[in-house]
C-alpha atoms as a PDB file:
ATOM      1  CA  UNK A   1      93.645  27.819  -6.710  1.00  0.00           C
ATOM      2  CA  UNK A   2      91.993  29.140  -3.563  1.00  0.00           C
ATOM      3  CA  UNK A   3      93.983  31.868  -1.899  1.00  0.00           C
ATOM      4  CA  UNK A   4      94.428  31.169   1.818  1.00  0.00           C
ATOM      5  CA  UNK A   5      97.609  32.483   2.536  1.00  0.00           C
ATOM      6  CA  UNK A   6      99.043  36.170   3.713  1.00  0.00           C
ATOM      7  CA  UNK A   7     103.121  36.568   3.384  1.00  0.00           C
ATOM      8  CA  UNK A   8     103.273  40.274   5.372  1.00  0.00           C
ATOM      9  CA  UNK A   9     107.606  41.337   4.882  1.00  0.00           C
ATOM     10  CA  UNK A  10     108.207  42.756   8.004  1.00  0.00           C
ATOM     11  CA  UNK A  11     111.970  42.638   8.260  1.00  0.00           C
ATOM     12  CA  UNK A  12     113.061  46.150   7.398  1.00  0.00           C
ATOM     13  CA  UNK A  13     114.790  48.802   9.989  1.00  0.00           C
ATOM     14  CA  UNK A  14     112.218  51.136   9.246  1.00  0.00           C
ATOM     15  CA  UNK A  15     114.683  54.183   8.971  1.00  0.00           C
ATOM     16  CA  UNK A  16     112.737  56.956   7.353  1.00  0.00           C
ATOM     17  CA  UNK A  17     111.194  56.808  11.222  1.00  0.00           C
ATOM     18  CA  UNK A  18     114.077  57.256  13.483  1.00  0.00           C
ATOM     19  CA  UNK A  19     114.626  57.823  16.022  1.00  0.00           C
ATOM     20  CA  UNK A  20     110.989  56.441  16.826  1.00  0.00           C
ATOM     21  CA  UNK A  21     112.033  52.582  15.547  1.00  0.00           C
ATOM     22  CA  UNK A  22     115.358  52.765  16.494  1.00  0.00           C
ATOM     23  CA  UNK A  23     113.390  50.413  19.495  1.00  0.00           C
ATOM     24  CA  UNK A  24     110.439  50.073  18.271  1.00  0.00           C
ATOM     25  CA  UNK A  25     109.049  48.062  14.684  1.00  0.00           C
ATOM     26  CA  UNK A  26     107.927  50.376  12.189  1.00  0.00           C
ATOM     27  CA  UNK A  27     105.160  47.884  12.136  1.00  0.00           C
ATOM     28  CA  UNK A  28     104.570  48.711  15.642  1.00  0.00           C
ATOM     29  CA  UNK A  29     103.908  52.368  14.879  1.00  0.00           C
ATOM     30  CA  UNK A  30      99.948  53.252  16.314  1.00  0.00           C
ATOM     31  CA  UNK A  31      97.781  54.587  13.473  1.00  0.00           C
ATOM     32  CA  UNK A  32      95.113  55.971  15.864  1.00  0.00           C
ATOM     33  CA  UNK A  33      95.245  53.455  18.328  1.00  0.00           C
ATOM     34  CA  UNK A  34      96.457  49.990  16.379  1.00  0.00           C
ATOM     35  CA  UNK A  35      99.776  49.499  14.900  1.00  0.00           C
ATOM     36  CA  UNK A  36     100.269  49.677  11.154  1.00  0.00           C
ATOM     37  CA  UNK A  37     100.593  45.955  10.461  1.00  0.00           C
ATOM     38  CA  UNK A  38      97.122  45.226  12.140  1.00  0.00           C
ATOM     39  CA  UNK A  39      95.641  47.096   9.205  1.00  0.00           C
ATOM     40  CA  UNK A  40      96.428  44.085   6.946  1.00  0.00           C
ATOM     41  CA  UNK A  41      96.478  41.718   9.056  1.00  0.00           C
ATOM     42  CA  UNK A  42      92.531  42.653   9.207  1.00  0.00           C
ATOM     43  CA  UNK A  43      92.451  43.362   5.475  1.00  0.00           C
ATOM     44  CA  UNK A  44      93.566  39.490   5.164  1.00  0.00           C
ATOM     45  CA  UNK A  45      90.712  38.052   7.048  1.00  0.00           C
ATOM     46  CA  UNK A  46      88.142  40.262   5.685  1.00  0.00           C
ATOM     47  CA  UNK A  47      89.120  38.960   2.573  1.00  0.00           C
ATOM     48  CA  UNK A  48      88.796  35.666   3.540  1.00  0.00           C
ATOM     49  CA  UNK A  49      92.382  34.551   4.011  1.00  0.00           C
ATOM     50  CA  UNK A  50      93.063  31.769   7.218  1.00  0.00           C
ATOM     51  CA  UNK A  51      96.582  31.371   7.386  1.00  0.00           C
ATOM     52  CA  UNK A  52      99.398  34.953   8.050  1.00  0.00           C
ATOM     53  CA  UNK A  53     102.977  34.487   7.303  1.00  0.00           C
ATOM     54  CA  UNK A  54     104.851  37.210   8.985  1.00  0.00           C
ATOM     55  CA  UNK A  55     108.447  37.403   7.797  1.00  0.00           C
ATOM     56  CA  UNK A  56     110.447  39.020  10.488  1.00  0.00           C
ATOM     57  CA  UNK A  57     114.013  40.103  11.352  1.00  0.00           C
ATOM     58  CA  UNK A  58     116.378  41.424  14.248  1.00  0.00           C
ATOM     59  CA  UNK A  59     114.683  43.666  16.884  1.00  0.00           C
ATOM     60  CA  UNK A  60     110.944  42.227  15.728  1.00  0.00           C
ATOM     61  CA  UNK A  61     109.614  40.134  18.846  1.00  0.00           C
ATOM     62  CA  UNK A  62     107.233  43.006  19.429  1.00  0.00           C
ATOM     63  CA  UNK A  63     104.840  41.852  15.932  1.00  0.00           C
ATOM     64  CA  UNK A  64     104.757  38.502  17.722  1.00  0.00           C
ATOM     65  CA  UNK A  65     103.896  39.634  21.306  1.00  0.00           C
ATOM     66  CA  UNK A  66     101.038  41.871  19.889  1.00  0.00           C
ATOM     67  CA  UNK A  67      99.312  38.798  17.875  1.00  0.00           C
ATOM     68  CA  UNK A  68     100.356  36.365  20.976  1.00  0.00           C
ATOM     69  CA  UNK A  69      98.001  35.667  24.023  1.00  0.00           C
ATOM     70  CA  UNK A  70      98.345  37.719  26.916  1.00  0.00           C
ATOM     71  CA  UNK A  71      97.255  36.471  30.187  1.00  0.00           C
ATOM     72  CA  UNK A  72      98.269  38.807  32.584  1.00  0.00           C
ATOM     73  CA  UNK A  73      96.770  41.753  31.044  1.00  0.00           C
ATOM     74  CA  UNK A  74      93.415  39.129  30.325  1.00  0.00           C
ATOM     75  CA  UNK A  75      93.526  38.739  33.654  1.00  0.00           C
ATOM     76  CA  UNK A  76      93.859  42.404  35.091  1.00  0.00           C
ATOM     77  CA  UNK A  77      91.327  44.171  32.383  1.00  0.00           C
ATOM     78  CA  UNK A  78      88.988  40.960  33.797  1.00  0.00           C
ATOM     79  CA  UNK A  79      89.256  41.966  37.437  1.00  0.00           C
ATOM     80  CA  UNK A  80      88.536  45.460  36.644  1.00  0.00           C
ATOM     81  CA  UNK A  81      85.682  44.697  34.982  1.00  0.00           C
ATOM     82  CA  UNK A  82      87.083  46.791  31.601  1.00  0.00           C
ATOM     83  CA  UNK A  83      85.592  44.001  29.277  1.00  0.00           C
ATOM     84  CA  UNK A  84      85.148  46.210  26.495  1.00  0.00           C
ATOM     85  CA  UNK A  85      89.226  46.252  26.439  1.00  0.00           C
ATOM     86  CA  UNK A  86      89.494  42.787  27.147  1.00  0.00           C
ATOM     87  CA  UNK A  87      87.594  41.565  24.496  1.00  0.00           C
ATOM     88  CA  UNK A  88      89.586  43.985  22.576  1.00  0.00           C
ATOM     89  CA  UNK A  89      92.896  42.126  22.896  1.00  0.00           C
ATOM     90  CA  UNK A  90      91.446  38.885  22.787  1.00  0.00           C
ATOM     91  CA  UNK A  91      89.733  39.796  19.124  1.00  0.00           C
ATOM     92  CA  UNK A  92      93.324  40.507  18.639  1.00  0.00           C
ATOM     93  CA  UNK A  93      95.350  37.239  19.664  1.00  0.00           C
ATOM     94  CA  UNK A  94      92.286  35.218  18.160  1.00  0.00           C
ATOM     95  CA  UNK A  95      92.426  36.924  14.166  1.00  0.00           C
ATOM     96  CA  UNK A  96      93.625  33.760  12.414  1.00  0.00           C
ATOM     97  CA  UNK A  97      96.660  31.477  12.626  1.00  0.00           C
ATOM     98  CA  UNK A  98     100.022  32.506  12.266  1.00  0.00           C
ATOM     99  CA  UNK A  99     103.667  31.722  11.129  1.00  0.00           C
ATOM    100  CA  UNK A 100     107.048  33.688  11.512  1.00  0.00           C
ATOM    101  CA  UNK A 101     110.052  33.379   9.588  1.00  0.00           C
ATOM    102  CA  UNK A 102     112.998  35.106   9.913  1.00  0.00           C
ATOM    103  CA  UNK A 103     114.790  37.137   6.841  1.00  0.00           C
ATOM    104  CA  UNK A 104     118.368  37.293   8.057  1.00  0.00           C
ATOM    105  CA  UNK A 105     119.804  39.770   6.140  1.00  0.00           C
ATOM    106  CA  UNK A 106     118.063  42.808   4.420  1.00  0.00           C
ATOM    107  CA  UNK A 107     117.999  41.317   0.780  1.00  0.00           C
ATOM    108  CA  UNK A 108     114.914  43.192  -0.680  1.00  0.00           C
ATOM    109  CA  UNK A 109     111.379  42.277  -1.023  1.00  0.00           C
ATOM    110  CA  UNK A 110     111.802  40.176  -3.601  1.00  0.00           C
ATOM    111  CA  UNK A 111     114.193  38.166  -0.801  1.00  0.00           C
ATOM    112  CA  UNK A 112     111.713  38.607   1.880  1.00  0.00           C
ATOM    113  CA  UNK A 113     108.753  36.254  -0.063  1.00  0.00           C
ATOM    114  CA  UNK A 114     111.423  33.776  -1.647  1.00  0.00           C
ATOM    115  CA  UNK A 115     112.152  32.489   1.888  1.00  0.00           C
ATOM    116  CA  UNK A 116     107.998  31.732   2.824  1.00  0.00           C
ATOM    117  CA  UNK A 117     108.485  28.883   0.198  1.00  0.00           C
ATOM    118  CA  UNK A 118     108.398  26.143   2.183  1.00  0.00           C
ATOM    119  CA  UNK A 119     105.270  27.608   4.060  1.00  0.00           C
ATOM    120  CA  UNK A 120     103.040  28.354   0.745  1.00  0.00           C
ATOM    121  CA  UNK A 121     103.304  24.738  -0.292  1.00  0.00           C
ATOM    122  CA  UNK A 122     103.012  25.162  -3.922  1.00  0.00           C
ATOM    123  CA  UNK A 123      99.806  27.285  -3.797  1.00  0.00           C
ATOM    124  CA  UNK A 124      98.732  31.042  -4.453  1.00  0.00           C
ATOM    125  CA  UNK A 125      99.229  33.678  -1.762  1.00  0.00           C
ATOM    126  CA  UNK A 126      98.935  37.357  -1.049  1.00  0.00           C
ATOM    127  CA  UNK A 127     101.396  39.504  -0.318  1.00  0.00           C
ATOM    128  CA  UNK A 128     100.497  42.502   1.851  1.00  0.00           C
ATOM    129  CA  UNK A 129     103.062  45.713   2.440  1.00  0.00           C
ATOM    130  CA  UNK A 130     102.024  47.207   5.340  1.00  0.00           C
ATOM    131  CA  UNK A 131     103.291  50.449   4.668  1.00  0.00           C
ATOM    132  CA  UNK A 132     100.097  51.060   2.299  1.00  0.00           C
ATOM    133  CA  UNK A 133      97.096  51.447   4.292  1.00  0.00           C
ATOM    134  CA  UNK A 134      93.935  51.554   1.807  1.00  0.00           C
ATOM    135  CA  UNK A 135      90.857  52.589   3.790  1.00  0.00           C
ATOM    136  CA  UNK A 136      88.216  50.861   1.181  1.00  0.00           C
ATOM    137  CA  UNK A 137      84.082  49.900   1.826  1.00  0.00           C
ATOM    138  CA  UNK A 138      85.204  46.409   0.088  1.00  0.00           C
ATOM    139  CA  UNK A 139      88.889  44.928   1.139  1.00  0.00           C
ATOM    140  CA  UNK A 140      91.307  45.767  -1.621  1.00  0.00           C
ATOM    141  CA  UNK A 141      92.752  42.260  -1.735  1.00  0.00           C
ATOM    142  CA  UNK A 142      88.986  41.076  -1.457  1.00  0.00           C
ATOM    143  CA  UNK A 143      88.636  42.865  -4.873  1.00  0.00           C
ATOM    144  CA  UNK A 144      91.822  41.650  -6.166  1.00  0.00           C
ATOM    145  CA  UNK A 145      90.966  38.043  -4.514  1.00  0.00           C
ATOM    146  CA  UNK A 146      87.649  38.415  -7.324  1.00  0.00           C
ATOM    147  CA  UNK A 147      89.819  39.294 -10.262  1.00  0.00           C
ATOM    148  CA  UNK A 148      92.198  36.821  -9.477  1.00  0.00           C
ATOM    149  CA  UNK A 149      89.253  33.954  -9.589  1.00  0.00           C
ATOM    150  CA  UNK A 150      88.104  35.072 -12.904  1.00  0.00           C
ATOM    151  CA  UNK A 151      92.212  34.974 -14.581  1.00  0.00           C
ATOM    152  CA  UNK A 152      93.751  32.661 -12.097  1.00  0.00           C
ATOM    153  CA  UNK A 153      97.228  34.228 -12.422  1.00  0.00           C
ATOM    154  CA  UNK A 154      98.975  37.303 -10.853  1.00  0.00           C
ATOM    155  CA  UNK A 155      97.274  40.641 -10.290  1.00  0.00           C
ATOM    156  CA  UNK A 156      99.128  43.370  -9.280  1.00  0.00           C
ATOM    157  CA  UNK A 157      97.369  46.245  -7.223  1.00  0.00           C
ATOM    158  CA  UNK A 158      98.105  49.296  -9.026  1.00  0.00           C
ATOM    159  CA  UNK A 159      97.005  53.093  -8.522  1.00  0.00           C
ATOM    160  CA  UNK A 160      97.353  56.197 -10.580  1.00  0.00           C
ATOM    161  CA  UNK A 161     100.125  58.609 -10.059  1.00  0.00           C
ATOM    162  CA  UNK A 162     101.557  61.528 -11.304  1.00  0.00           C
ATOM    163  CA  UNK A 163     104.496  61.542 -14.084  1.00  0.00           C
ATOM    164  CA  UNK A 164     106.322  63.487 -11.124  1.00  0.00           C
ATOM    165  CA  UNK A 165     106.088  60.790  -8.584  1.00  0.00           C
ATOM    166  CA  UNK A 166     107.050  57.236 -11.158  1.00  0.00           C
ATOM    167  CA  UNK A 167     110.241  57.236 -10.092  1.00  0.00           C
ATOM    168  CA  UNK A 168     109.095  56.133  -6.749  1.00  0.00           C
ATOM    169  CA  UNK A 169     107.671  53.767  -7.655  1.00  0.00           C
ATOM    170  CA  UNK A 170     106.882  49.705 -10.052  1.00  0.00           C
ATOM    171  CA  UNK A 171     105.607  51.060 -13.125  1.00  0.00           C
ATOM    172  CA  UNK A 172     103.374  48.401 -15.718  1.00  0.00           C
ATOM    173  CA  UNK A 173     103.148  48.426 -18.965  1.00  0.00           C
ATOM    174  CA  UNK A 174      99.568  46.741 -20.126  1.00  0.00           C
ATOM    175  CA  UNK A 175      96.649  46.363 -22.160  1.00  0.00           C
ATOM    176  CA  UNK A 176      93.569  47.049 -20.594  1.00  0.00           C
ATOM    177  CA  UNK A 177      90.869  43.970 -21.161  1.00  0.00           C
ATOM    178  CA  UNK A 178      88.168  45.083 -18.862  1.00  0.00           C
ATOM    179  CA  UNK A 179      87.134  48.167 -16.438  1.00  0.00           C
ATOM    180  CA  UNK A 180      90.847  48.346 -14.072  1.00  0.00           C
ATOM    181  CA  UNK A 181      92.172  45.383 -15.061  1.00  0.00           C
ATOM    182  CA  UNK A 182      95.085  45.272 -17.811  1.00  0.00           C
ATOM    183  CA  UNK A 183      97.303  42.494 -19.271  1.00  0.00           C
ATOM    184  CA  UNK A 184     100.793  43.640 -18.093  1.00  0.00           C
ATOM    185  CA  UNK A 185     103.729  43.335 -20.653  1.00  0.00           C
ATOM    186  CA  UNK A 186     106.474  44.829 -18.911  1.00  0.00           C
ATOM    187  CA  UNK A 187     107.227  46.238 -15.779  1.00  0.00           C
ATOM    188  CA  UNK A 188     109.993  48.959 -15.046  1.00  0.00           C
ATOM    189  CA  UNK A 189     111.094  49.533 -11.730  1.00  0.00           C
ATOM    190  CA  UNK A 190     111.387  53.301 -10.280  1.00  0.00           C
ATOM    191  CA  UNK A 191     111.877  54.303 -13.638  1.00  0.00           C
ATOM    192  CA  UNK A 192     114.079  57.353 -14.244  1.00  0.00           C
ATOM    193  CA  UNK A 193     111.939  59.330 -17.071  1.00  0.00           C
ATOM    194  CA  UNK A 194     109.751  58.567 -19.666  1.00  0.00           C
ATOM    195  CA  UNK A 195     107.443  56.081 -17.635  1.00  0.00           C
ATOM    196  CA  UNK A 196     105.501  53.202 -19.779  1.00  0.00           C
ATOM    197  CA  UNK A 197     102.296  54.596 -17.810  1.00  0.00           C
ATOM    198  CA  UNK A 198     101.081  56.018 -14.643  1.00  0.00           C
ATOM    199  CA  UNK A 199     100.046  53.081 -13.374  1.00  0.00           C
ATOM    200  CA  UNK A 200     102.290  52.353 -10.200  1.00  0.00           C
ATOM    201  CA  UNK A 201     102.242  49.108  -8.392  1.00  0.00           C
ATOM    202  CA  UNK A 202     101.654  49.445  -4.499  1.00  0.00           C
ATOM    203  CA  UNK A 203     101.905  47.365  -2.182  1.00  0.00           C
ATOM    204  CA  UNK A 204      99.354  44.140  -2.265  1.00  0.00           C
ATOM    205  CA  UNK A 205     100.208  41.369  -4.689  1.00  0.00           C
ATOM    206  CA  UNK A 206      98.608  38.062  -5.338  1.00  0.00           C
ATOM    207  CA  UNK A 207     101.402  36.021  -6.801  1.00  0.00           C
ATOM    208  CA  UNK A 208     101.104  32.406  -8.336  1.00  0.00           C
ATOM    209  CA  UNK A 209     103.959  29.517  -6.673  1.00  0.00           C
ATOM    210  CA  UNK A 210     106.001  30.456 -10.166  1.00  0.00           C
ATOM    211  CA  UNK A 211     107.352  33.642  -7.960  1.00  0.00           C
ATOM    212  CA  UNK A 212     109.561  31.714  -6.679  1.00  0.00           C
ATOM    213  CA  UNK A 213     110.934  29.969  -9.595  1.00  0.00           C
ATOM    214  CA  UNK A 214     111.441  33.819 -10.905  1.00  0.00           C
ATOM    215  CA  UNK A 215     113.251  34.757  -7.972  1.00  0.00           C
ATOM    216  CA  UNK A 216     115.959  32.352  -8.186  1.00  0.00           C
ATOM    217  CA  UNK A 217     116.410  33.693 -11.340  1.00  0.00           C
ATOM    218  CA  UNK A 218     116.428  37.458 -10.310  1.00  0.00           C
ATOM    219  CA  UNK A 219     120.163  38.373 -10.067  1.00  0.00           C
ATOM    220  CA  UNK A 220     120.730  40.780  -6.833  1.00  0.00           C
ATOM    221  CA  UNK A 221     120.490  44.961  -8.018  1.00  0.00           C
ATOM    222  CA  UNK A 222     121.718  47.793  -5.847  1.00  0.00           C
ATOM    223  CA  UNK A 223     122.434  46.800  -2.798  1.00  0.00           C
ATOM    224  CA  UNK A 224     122.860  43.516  -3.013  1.00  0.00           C
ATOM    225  CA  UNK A 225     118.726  43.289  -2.819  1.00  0.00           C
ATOM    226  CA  UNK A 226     116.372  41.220  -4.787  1.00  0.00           C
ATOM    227  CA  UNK A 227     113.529  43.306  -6.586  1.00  0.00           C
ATOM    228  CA  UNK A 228     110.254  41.639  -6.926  1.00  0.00           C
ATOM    229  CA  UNK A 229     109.552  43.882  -9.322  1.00  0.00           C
ATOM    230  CA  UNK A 230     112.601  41.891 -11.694  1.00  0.00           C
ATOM    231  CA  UNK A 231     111.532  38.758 -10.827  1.00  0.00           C
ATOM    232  CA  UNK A 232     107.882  39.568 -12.012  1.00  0.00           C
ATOM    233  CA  UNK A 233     109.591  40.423 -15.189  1.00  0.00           C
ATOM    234  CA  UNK A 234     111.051  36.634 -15.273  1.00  0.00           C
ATOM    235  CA  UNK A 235     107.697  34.989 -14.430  1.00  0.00           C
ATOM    236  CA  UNK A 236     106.354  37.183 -17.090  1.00  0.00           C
ATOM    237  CA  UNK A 237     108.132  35.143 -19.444  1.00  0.00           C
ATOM    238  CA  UNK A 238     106.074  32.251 -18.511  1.00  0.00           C
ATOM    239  CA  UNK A 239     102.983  33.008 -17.086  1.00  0.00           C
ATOM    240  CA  UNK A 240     100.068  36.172 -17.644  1.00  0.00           C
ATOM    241  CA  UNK A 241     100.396  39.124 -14.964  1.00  0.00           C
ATOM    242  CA  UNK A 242      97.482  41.337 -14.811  1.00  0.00           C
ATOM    243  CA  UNK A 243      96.627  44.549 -12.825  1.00  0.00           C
ATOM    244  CA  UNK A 244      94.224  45.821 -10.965  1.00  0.00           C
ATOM    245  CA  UNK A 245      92.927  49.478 -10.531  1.00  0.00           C
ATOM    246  CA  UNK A 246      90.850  48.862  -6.729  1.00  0.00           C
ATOM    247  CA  UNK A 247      88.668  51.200  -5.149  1.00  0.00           C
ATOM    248  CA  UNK A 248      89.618  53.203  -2.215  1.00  0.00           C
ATOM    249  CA  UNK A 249      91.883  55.226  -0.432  1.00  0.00           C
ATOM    250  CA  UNK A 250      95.845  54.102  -0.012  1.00  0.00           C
ATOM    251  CA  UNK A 251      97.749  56.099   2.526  1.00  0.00           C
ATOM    252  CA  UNK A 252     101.683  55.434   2.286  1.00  0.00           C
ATOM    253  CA  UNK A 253     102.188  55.014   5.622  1.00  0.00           C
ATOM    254  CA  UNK A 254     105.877  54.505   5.300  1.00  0.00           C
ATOM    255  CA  UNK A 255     106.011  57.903   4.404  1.00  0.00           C
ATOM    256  CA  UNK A 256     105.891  60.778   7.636  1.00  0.00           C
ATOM    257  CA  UNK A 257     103.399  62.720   5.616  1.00  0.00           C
ATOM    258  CA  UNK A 258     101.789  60.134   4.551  1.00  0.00           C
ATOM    259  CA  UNK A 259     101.666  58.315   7.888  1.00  0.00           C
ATOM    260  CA  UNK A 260     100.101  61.896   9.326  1.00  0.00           C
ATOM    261  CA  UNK A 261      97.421  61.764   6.233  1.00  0.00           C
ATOM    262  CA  UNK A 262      96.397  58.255   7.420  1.00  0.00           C
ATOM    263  CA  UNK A 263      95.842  59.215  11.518  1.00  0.00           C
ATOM    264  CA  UNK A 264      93.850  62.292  10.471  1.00  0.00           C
ATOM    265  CA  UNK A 265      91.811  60.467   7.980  1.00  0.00           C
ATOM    266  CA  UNK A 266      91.123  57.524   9.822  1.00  0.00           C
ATOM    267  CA  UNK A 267      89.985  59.764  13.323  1.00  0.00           C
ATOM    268  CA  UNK A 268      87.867  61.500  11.838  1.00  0.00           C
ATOM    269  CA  UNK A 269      85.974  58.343  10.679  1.00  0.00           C
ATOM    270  CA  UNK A 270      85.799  57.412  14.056  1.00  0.00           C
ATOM    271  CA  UNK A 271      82.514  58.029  15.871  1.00  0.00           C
ATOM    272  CA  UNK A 272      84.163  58.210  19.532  1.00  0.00           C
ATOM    273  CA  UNK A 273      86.734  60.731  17.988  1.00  0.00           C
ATOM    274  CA  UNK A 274      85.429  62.602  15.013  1.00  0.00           C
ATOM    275  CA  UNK A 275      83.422  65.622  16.990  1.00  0.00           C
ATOM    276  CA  UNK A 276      85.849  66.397  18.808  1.00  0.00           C
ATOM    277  CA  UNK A 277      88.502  66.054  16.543  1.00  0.00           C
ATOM    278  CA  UNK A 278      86.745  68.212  13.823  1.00  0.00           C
ATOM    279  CA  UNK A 279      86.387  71.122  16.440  1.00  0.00           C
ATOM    280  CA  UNK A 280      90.152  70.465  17.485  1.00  0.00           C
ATOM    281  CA  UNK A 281      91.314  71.022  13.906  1.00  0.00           C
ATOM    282  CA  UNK A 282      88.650  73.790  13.119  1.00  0.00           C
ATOM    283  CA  UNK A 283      90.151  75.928  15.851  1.00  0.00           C
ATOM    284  CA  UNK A 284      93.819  75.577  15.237  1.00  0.00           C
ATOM    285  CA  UNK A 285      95.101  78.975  13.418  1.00  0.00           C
ATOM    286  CA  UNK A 286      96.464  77.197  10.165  1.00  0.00           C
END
């Protein structure tokens, strides 16, 4: 199965940002000077993906007016002769092809992907959470993309954290077969104590069309949301998951610290902005 397809959730109210996306997608949020979800959508192509599937919700039109065509600012950045912008947003409108579909009512992640399944058509996709940025030399789904053509199954992104921090997070349970890669055999989600590892799932996924035979199966937890996380338990039952340890940074985005980790990490990779910025935080009186 060749992967070809991105499902990016983008549905979600984005509260832990308010009052900031009380008007404005969390999505939309600038990480230097491009919004959050650009990240992946740029991760996709760089790992060779063609087709995005955005899954969208109430208040989102702003996702689709970034990735649209815009003529009148073409037009004006033209006649000013700023064609180092304008190329800029055309790069932008011309990434790849995409789809939107709209998730209704906030049912979980889990929820989210089970309504792309008439746009995967039976085939392998990636899921990308655009929350976690991971600033890597090689895409992390790239990497994943290579471990999934040597198991042709599910791999999992995972990352190391702290006994501390599980709770916040998918937990695995796994045998490992090869350097970062391990044959999961259960999965706990946000587990309360005593974690099966410190191996926490984050958020890229390359999931198998079986998914969504899983998540009709998941029964609704708190909230009345579906947990991917339970429905990779079901598919479990029927299929090999593996994980993947990848190389490189992850920021949580999602998270306000986390978000501020990611715009002073990625500046000061910037050529235009890192002197400057290094003297700017140098000087403050920390």
């Amino acid at each position: 199965m060749r992967l070809k397809k991105a499902v990016f959730p983008a549905a979600g109210f984005g509260t832990r940002f308010l009052p900031a996306t009380k008007a404005i997608p969390k999505e939309m949020l600038p990480l230097v000077d491009k919004p959050l979800i650009q990240y992946a959508v740029e991760e996709a192509k760089a790992s060779g993906l063609e087709e995005m599937i955005i899954v969208t919700g109430m208040g989102k039109t702003a996702i689709e007016d970034h990735f649209d065509t815009s003529f009148e600012l073409e037009i004006l950045l033209k006649e000013k002769g700023k064609l180092d912008l304008l190329n800029m947003i055309e790069n932008v409108s011309g990434l790849v092809h995409f789809a939107y579909t709209r998730q209704k009512k906030p049912l979980g992640l889990g929820h989210a992907i089970s309504i792309t399944k008439n746009l995967i058509n039976d085939e392998a996709f990636a899921v990308f959470l655009g929350d976690d940025i991971i600033d890597s030399k090689t895409p992390a789904m790239k990497q994943m993309a290579g471990v999934f053509e040597k198991y042709g199954t599910s791999i999992l992104a995972v990352q190391r954290v702290s006994k501390k921090d599980a709770h916040l997070y998918g937990i695995i349970k796994g045998e490992k077969v090869s350097p970062g890669v391990w044959r999961v055999s259960d999965l706990v989600e946000k587990p309360k104590e005593n974690p099966p590892s410190n191996l926490a799932i984050i958020g890229r996924y390359i999931l198998t069309p079986g998914i969504f035979n899983a998540l009709e199966k998941t029964a609704p937890g708190r909230g009345g949301e579906i947990q991917l996380t339970d429905a990779l338990k079901h598919l479990l039952e029927t299929e090999d998951i593996y994980a993947f340890e990848f190389e490189g940074n992850r920021y949580d985005a999602g998270d306000k610290l986390g978000f501020l980790k990611a715009n002073v990490s990625l500046a000061l990779k910037r050529p235009d902005l890192r002197a400057d910025f290094k003297r700017f935080l140098k000087d403050l009186d920390i």
